[in-house]
C-alpha atoms as a PDB file:
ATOM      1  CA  UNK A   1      31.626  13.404  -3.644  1.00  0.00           C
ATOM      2  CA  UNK A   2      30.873  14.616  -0.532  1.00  0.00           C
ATOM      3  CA  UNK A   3      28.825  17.336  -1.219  1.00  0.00           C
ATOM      4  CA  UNK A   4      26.804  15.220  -3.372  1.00  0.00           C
ATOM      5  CA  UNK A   5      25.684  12.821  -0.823  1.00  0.00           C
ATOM      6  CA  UNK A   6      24.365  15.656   1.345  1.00  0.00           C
ATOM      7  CA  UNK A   7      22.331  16.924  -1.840  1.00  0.00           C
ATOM      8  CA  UNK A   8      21.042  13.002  -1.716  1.00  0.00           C
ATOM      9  CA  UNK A   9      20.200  13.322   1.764  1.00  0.00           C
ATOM     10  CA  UNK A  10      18.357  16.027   1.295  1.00  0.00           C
ATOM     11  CA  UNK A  11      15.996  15.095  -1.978  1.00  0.00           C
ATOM     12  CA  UNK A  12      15.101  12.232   0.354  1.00  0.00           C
ATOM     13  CA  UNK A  13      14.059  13.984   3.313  1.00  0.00           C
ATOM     14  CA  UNK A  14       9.917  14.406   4.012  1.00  0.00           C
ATOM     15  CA  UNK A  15       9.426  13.115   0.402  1.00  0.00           C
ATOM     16  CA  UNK A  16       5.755  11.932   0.093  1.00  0.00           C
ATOM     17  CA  UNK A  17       5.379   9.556  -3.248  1.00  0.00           C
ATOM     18  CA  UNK A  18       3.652   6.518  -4.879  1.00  0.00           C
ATOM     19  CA  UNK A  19       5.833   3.867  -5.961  1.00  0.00           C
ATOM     20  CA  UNK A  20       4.615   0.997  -7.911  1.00  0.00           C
ATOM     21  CA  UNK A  21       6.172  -1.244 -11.179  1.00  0.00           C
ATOM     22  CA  UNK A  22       6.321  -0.108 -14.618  1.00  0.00           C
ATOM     23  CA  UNK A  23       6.438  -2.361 -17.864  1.00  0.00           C
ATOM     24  CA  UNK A  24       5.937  -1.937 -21.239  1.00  0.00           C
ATOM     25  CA  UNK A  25       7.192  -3.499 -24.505  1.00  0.00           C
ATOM     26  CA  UNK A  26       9.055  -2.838 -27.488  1.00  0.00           C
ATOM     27  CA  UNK A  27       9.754  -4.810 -30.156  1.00  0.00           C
ATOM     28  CA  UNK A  28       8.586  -7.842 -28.246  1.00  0.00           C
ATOM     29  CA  UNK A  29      11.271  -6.971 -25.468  1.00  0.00           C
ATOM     30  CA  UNK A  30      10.177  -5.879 -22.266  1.00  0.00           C
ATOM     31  CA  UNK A  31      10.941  -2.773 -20.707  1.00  0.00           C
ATOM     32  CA  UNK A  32      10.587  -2.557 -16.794  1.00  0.00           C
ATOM     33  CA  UNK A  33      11.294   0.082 -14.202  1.00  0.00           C
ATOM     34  CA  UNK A  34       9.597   2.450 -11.580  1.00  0.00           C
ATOM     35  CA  UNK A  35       7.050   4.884 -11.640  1.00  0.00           C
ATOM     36  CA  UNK A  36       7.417   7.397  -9.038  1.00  0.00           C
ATOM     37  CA  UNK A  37       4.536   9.275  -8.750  1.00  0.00           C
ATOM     38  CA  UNK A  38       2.949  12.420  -6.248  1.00  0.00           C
ATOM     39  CA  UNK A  39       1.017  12.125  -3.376  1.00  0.00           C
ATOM     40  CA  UNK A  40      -1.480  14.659  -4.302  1.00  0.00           C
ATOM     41  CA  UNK A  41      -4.191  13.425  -7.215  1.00  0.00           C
ATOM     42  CA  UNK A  42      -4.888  15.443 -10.233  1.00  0.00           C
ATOM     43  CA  UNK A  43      -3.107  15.763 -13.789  1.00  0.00           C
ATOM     44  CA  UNK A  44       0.895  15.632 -14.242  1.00  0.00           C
ATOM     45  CA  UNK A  45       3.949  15.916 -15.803  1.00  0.00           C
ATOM     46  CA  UNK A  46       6.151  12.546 -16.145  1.00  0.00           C
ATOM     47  CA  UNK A  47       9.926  12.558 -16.608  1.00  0.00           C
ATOM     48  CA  UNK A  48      11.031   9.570 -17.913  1.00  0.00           C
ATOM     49  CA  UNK A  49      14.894   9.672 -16.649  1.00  0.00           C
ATOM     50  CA  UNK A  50      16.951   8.166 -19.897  1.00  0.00           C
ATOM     51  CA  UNK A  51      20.264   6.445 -18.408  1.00  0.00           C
ATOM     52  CA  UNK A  52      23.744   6.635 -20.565  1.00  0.00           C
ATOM     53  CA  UNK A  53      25.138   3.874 -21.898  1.00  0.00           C
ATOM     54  CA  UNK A  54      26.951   1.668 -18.781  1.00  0.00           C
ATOM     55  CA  UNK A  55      30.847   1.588 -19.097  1.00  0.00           C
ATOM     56  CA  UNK A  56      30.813  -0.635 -15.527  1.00  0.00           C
ATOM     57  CA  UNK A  57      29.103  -2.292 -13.344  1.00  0.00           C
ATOM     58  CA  UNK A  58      26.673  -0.184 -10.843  1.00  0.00           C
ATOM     59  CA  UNK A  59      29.499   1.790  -8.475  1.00  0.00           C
ATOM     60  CA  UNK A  60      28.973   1.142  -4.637  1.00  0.00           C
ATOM     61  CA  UNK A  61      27.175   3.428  -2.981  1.00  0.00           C
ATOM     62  CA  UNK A  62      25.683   4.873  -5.859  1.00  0.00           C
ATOM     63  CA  UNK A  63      21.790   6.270  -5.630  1.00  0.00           C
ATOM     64  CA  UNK A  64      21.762   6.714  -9.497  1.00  0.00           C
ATOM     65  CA  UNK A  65      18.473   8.314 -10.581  1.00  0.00           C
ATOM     66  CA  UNK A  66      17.191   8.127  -7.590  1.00  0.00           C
ATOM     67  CA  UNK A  67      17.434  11.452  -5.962  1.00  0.00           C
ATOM     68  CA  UNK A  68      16.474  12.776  -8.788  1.00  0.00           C
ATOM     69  CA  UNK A  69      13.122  10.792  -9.363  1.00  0.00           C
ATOM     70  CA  UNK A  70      12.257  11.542  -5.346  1.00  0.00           C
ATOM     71  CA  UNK A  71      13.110  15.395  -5.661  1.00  0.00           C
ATOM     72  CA  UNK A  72      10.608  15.567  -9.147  1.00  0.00           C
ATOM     73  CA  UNK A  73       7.624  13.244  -7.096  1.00  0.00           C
ATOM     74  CA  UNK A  74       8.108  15.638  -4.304  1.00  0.00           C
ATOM     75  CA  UNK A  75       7.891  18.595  -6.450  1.00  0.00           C
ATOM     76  CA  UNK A  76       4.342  17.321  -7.802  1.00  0.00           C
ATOM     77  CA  UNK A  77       5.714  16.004 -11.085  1.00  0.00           C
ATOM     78  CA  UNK A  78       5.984  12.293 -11.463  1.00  0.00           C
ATOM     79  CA  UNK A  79       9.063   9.963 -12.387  1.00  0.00           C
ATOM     80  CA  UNK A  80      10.081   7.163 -14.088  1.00  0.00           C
ATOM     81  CA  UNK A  81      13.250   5.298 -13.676  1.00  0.00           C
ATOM     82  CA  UNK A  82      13.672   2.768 -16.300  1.00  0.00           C
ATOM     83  CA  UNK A  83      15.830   0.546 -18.372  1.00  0.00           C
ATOM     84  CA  UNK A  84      16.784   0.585 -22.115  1.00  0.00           C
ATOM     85  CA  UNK A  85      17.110  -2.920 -23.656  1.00  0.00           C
ATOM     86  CA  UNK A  86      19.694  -4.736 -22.448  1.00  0.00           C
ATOM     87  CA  UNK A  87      20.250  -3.074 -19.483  1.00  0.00           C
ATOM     88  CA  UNK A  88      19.014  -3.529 -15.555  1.00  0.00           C
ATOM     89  CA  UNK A  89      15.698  -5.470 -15.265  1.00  0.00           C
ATOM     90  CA  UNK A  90      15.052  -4.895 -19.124  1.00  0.00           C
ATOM     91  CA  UNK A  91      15.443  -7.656 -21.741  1.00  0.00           C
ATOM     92  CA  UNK A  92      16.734  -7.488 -25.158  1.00  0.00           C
ATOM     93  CA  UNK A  93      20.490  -6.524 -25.676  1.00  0.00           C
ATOM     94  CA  UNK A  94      22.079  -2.945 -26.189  1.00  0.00           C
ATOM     95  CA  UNK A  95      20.880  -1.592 -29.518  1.00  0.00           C
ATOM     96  CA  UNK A  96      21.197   2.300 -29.770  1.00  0.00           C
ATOM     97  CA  UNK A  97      18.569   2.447 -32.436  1.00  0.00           C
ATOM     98  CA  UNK A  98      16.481   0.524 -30.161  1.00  0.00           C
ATOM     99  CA  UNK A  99      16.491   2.113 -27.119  1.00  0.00           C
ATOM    100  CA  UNK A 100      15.300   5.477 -29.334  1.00  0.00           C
ATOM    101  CA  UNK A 101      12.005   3.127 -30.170  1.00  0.00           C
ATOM    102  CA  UNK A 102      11.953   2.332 -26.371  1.00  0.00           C
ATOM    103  CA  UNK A 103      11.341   5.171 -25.196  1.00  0.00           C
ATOM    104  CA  UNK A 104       8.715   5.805 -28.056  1.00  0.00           C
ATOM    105  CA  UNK A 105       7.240   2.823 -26.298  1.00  0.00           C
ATOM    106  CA  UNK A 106       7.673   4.263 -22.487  1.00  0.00           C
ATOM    107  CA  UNK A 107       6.227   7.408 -24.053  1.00  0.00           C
ATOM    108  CA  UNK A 108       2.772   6.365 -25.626  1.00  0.00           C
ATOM    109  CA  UNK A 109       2.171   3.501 -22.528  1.00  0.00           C
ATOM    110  CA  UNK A 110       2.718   6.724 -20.610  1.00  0.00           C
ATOM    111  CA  UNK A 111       0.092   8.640 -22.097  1.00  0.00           C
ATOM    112  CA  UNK A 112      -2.365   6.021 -21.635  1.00  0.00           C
ATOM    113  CA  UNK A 113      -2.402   6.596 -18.325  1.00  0.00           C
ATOM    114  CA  UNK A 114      -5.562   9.112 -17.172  1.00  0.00           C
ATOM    115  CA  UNK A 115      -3.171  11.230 -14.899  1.00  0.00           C
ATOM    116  CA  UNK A 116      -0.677  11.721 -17.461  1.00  0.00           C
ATOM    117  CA  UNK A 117      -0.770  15.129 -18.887  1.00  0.00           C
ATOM    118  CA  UNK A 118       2.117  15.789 -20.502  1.00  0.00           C
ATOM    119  CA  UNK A 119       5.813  13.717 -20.776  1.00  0.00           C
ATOM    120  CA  UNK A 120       9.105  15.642 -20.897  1.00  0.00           C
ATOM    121  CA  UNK A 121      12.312  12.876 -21.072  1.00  0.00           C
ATOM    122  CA  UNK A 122      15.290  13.866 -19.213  1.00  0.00           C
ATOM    123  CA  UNK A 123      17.970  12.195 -21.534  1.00  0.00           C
ATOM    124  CA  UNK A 124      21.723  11.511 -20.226  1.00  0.00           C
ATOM    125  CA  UNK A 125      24.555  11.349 -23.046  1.00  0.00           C
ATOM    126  CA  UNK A 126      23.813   7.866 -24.660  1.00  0.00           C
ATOM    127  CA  UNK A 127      20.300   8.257 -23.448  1.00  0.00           C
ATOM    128  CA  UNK A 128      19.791  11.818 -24.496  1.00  0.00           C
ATOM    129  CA  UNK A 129      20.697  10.222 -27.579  1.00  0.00           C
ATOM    130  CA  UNK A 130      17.598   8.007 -27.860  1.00  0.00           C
ATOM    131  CA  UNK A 131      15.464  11.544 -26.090  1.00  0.00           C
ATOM    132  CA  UNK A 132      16.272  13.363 -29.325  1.00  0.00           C
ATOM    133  CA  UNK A 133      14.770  10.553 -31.653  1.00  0.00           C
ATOM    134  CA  UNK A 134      12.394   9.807 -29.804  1.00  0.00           C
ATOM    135  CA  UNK A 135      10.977  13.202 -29.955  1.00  0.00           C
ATOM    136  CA  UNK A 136      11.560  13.767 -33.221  1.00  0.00           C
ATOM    137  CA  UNK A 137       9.337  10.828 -34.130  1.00  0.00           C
ATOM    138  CA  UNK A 138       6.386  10.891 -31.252  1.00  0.00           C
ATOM    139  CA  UNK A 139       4.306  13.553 -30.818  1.00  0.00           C
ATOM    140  CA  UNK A 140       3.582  12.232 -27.260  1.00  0.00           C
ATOM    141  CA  UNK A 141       6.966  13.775 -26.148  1.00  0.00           C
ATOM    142  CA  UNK A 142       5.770  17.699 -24.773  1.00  0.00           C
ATOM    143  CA  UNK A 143       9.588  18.475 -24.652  1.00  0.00           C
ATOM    144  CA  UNK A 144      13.100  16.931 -23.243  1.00  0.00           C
ATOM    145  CA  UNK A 145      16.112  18.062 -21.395  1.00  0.00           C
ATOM    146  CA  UNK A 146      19.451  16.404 -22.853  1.00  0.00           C
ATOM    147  CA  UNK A 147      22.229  16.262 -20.343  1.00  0.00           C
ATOM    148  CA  UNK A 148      25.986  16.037 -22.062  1.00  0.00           C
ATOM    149  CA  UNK A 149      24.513  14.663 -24.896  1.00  0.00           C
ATOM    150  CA  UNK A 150      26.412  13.309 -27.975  1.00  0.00           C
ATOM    151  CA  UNK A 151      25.856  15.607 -31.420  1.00  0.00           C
ATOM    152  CA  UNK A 152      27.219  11.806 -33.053  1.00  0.00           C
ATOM    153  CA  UNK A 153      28.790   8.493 -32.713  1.00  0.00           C
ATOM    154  CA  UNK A 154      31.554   9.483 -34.803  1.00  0.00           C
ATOM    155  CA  UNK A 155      34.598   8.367 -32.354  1.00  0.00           C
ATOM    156  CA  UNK A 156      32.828   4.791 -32.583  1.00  0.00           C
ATOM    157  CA  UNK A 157      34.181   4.299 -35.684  1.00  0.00           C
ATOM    158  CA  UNK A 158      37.473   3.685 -35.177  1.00  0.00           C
ATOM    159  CA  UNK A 159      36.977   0.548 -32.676  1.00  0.00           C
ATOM    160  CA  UNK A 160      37.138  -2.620 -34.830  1.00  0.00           C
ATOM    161  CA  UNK A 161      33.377  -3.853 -36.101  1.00  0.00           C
ATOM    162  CA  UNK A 162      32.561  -6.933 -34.482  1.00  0.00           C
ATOM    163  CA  UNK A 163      35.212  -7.584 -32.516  1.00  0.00           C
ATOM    164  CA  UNK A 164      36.162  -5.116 -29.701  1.00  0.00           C
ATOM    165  CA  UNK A 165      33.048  -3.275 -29.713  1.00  0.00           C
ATOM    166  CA  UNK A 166      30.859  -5.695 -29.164  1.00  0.00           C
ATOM    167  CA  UNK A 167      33.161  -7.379 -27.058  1.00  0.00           C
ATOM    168  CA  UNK A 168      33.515  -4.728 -24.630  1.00  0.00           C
ATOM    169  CA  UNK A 169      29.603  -4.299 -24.419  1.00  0.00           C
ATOM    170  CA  UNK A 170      29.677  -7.951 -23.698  1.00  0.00           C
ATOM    171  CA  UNK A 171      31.950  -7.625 -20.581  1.00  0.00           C
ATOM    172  CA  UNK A 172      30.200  -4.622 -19.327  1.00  0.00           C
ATOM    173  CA  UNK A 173      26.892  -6.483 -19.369  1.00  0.00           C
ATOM    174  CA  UNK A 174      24.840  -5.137 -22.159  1.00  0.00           C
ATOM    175  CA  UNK A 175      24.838  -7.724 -24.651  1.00  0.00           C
ATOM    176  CA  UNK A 176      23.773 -10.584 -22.890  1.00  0.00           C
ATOM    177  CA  UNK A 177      22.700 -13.027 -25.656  1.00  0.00           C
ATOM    178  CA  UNK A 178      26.130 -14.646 -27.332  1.00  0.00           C
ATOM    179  CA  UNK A 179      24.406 -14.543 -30.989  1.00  0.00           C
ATOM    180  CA  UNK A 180      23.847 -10.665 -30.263  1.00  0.00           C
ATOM    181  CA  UNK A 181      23.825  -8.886 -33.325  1.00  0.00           C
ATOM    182  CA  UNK A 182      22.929 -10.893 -36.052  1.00  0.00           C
ATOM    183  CA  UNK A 183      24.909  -8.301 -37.831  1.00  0.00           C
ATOM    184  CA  UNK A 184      27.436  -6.410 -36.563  1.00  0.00           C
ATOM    185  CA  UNK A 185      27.755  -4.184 -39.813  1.00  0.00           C
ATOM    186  CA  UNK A 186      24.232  -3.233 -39.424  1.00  0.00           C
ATOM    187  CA  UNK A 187      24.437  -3.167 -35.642  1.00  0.00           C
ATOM    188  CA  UNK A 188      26.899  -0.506 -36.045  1.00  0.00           C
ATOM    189  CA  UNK A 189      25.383   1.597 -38.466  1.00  0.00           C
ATOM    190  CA  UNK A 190      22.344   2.611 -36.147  1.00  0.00           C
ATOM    191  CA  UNK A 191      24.507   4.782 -34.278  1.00  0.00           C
ATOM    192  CA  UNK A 192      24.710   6.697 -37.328  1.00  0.00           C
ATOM    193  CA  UNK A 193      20.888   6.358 -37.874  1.00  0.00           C
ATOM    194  CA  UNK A 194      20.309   8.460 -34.308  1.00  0.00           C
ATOM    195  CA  UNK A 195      22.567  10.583 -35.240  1.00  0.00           C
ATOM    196  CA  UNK A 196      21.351  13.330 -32.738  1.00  0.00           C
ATOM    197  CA  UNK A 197      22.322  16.174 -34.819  1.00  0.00           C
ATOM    198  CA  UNK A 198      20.621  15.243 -37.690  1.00  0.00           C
ATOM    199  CA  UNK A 199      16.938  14.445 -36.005  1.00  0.00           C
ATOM    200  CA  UNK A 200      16.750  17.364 -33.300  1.00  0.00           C
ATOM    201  CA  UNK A 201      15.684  20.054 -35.390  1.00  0.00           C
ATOM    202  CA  UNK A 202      12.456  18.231 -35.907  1.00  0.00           C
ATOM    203  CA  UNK A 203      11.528  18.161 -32.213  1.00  0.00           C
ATOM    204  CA  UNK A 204      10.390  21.804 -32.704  1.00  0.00           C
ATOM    205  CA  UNK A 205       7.812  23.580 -32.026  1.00  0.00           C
ATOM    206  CA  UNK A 206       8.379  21.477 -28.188  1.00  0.00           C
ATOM    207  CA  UNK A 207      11.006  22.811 -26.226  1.00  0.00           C
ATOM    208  CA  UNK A 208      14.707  22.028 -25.816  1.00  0.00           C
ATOM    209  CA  UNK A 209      17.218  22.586 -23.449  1.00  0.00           C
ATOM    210  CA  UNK A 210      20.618  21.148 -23.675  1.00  0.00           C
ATOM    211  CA  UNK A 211      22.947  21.122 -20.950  1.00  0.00           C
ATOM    212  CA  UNK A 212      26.647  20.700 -20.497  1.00  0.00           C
ATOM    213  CA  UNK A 213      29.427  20.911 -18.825  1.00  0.00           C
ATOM    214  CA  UNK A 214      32.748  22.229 -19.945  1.00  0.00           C
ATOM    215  CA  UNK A 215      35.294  19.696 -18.512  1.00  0.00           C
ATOM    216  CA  UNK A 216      33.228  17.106 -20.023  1.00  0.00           C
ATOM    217  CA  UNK A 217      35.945  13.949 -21.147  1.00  0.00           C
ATOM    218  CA  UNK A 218      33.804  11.931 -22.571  1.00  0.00           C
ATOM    219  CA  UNK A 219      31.684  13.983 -24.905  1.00  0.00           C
ATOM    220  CA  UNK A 220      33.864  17.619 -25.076  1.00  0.00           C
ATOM    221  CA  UNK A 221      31.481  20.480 -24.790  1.00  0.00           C
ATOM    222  CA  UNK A 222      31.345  21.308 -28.736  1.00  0.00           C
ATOM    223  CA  UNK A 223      28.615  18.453 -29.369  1.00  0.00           C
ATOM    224  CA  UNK A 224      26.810  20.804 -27.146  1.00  0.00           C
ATOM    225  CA  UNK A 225      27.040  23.813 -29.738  1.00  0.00           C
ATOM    226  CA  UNK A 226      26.478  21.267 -32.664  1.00  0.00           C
ATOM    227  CA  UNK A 227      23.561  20.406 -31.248  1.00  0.00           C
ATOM    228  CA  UNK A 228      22.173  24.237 -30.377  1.00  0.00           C
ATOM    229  CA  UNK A 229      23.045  25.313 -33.751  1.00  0.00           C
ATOM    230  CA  UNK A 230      21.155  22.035 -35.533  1.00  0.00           C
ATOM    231  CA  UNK A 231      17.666  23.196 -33.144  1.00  0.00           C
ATOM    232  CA  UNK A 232      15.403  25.091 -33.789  1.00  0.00           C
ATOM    233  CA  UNK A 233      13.264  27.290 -31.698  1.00  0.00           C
ATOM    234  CA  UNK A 234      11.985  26.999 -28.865  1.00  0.00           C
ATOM    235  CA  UNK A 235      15.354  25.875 -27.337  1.00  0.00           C
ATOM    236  CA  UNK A 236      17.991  26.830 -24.816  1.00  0.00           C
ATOM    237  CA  UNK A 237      21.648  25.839 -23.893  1.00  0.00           C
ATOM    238  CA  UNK A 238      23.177  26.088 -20.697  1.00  0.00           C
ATOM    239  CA  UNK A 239      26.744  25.524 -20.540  1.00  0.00           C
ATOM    240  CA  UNK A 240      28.195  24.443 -16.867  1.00  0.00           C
ATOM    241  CA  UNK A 241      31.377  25.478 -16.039  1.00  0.00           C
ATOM    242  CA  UNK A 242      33.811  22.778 -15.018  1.00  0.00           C
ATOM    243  CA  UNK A 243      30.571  20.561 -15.583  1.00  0.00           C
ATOM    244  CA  UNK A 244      31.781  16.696 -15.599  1.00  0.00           C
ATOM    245  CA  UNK A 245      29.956  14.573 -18.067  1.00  0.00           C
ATOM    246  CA  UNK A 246      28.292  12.473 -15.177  1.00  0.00           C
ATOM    247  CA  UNK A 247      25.793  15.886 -14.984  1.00  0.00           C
ATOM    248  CA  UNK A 248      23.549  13.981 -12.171  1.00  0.00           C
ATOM    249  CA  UNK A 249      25.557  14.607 -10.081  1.00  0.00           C
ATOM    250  CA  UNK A 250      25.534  18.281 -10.435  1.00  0.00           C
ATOM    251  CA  UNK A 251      22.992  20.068  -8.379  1.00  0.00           C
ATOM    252  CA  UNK A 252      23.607  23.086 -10.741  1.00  0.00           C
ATOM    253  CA  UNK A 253      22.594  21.221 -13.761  1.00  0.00           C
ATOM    254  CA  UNK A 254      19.733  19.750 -11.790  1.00  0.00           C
ATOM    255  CA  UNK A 255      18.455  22.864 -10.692  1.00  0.00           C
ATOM    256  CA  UNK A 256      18.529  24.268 -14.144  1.00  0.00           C
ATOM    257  CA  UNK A 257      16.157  21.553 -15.339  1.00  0.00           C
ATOM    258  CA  UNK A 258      13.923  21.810 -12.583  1.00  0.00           C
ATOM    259  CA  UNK A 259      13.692  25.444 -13.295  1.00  0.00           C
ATOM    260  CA  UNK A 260      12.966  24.755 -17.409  1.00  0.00           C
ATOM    261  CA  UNK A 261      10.524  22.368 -16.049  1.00  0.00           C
ATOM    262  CA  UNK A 262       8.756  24.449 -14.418  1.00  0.00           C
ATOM    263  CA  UNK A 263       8.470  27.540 -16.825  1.00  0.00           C
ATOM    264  CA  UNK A 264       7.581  25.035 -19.486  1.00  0.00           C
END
């Protein structure tokens, strides 16, 4: 840990940025975050940063997405830390099928924006999730980088429908309304509708890159293969040795995206 808070320390060093709010709306359910943009004027690249799905409360100490959306600002790209539904300053409850039409939503108030040249999501396991159907359905999307993402939801079916599921999102903060779903059948079957594997072949001809690490716990590092072998050109997968699935935090898988960004 560490070693990580020095690479913090030193994204945030001389970085010269525009900050200001960010809202849009989806579904009738706002969507609120950060726009982190460069100093210098002219046309740019935005990278919306697509959290994971929480499994706790914010950890002490913890800079999140932050060093990350200061390091692309200072680079000349721009940066936008947001929430999915149900999560942070967002509205709405957690909805995995939703947050895939929230970015869609992110994407095209995005590209209303003069400056805004060209948007490339960086998506993080539950949130590369929504990255990959989102760009299979909006041609705003240029390309996206998916950090340990999920090829499916599979493992979700064995937790009991409606009980502990929905229970456990409750505690951890995500479903905030205590009517939340409607349906749990239903609510559960739209993590089979974003079924990664089965959308990210259309994202092509935009460009891919999947990244993982191989002591990754929570999703194991074949979804990673699933998901190179279900793409289609142009794409690339970089596999990080004893990679943890919290990939953030790794300066090598960081790097490696700031390179693709840049040769893309």
């Amino acid at each position: 840990m560490a070693k990580n808070a020095k690479v913090v320390v030193a994204y945030r060093l001389g970085v010269e940025m525009k900050r200001k709010p960010f809202e849009t709306s989806c579904d009738g359910i706002a969507i609120r975050g950060e726009l982190f943009l460069p100093k210098q004027s002219g046309a740019i690249t935005v990278v919306p940063l697509c959290h994971g799905i929480p499994r706790e409360g914010p950890r002490q100490g913890d800079p999140g997405y932050l060093p990350v959306a200061q390091r692309l600002a200072e680079s000349g790209y721009g940066a936008l830390m947001f929430n999915f539904r149900g999560c942070g300053v967002s509205d709405g409850d957690f909805d995995i099928a939703g947050w895939g039409r929230d970015l869609v939503a992110v994407a095209e108030s995005l590209a209303a924006m003069p400056q805004v040249e060209r948007i490339v999501p960086w998506g993080f396991s539950g949130g590369a999730a929504a990255s990959v159907w989102a760009a299979a359905h909006s041609e705003k999307i240029a390309a996206t980088a998916l950090f340990a993402c999920p090829a499916e939801f599979a493992a979700l079916k064995a937790v009991p429908v409606g009980s502990a599921l929905v229970e456990y999102f409750r505690k951890v903060g995500i479903i905030r309304d205590p009517d939340f779903p409607p349906d749990a059948e239903e609510w559960l079957k739209s993590f089979e509708s974003i079924t990664p594997e089965n959308h990210i072949g259309r994202i092509s001809p935009r460009p891919v890159f999947i990244i993982h690490g191989t002591a990754d716990e929570t999703v194991p590092v074949e979804h990673a293969h699933r998901l190179d072998r279900a793409a289609k050109e142009p794409k690339q997968l970089l596999l990080i040795e004893n990679g943890p699935h919290r990939l953030r935090e790794s300066p090598e898988a960081i790097d490696a995206a700031f390179e693709w960004l840049g040769k893309i």
